[in-house]
Protein backbone atom coordinates (compact mmCIF):
# COMPACT_ATOMS: atom_id res chain seq x y z
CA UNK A 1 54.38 68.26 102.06
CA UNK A 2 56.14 65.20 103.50
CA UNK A 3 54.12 64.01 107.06
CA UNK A 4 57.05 64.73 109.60
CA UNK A 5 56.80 63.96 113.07
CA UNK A 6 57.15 67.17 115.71
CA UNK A 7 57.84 66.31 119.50
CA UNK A 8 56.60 69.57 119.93
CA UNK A 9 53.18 69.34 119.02
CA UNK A 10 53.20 65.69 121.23
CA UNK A 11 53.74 67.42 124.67
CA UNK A 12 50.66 69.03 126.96
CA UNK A 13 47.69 70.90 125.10
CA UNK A 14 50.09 72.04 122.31
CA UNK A 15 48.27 70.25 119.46
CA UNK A 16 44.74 71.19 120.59
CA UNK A 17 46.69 74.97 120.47
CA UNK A 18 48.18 74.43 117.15
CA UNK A 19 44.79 73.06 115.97
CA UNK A 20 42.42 75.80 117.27
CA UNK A 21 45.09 78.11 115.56
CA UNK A 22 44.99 76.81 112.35
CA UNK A 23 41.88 77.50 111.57
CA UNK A 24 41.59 81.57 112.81
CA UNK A 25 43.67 84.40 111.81
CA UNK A 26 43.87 85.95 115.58
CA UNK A 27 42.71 84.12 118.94
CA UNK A 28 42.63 86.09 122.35
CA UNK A 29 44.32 83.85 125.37
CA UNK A 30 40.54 83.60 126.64
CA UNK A 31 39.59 82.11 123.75
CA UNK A 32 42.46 79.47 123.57
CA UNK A 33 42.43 78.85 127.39
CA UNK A 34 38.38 78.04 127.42
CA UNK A 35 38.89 75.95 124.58
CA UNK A 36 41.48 74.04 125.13
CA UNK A 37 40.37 73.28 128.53
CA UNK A 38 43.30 74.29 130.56
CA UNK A 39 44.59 77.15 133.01
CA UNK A 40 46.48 80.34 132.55
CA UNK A 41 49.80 79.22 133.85
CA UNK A 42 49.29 76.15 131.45
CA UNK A 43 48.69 78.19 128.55
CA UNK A 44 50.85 80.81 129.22
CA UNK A 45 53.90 77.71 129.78
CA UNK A 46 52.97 75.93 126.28
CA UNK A 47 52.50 79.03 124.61
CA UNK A 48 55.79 80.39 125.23
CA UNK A 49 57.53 76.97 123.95
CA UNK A 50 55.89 77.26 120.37
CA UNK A 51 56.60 81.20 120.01
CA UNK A 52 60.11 80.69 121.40
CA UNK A 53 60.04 77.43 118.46
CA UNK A 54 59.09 79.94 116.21
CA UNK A 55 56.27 78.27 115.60
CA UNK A 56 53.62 80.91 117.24
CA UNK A 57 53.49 84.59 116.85
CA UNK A 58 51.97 86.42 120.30
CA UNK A 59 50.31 90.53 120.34
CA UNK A 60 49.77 92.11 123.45
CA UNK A 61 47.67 95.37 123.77
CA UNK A 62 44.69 96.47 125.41
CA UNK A 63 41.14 96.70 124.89
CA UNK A 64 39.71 100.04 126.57
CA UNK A 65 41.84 99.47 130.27
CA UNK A 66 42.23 95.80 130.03
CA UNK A 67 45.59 94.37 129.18
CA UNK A 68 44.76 91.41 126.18
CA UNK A 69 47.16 88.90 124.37
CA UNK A 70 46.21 87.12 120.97
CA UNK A 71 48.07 84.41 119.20
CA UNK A 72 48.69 83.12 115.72
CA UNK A 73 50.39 80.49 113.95
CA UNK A 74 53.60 81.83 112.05
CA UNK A 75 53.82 80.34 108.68
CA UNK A 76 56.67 77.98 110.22
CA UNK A 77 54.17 76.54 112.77
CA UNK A 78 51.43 76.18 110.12
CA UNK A 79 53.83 73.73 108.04
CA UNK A 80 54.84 71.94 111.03
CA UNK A 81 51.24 71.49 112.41
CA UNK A 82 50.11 70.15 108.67
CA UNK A 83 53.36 68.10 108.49
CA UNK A 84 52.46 66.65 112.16
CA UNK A 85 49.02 65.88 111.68
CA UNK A 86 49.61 64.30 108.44
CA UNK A 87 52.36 61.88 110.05
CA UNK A 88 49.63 61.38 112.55
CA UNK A 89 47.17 60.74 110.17
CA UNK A 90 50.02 58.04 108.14
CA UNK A 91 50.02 56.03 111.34
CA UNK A 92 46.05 55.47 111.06
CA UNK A 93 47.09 53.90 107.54
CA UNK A 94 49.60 51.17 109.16
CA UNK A 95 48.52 47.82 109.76
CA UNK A 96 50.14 44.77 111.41
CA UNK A 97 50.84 41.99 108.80
């Protein structure tokens, strides 16, 4: 895996997202919203950009009446998250002469 940087993962609560995601095989909107620290319309906004990126796959049903949406990393937004975070990680490694 080659560390490649993603502007997509640099914008709004989209890392803390992608990270959260990596790590679960499902997680409701609830879930990401009260861990990420931000509001619906927030969510909802940054959300949308990595499943339209194709990095983010989204299921909507309902649990007994109440309508629920989940999310998971597609395989394409896994790579890109570990490609991210390991240019991220790269730049830890530079030093100034």
């Amino acid at each position: 895996m080659t560390p490649a940087r993603d502007p997509l993962f640099e914008v709004g609560p989209r890392l803390a997202i992608g990270a959260l995601l990596q790590g679960a095989r499902w997680a409701d909107f609830a879930t990401v919203r009260d861990t990420v620290g931000a509001g619906d319309s927030v969510i909802s906004k940054h959300t949308r950009t990595l499943e339209e990126a194709g990095y983010l796959e989204v299921r909507k049903g309902a649990v007994g009446r109440r309508a629920r949406t989940w999310f998971r990393l597609t395989d394409a937004g896994r790579e890109a998250l570990t490609a991210h975070l390991a240019w991220l990680t790269s730049l830890t490694m530079w030093a100034p002469p």
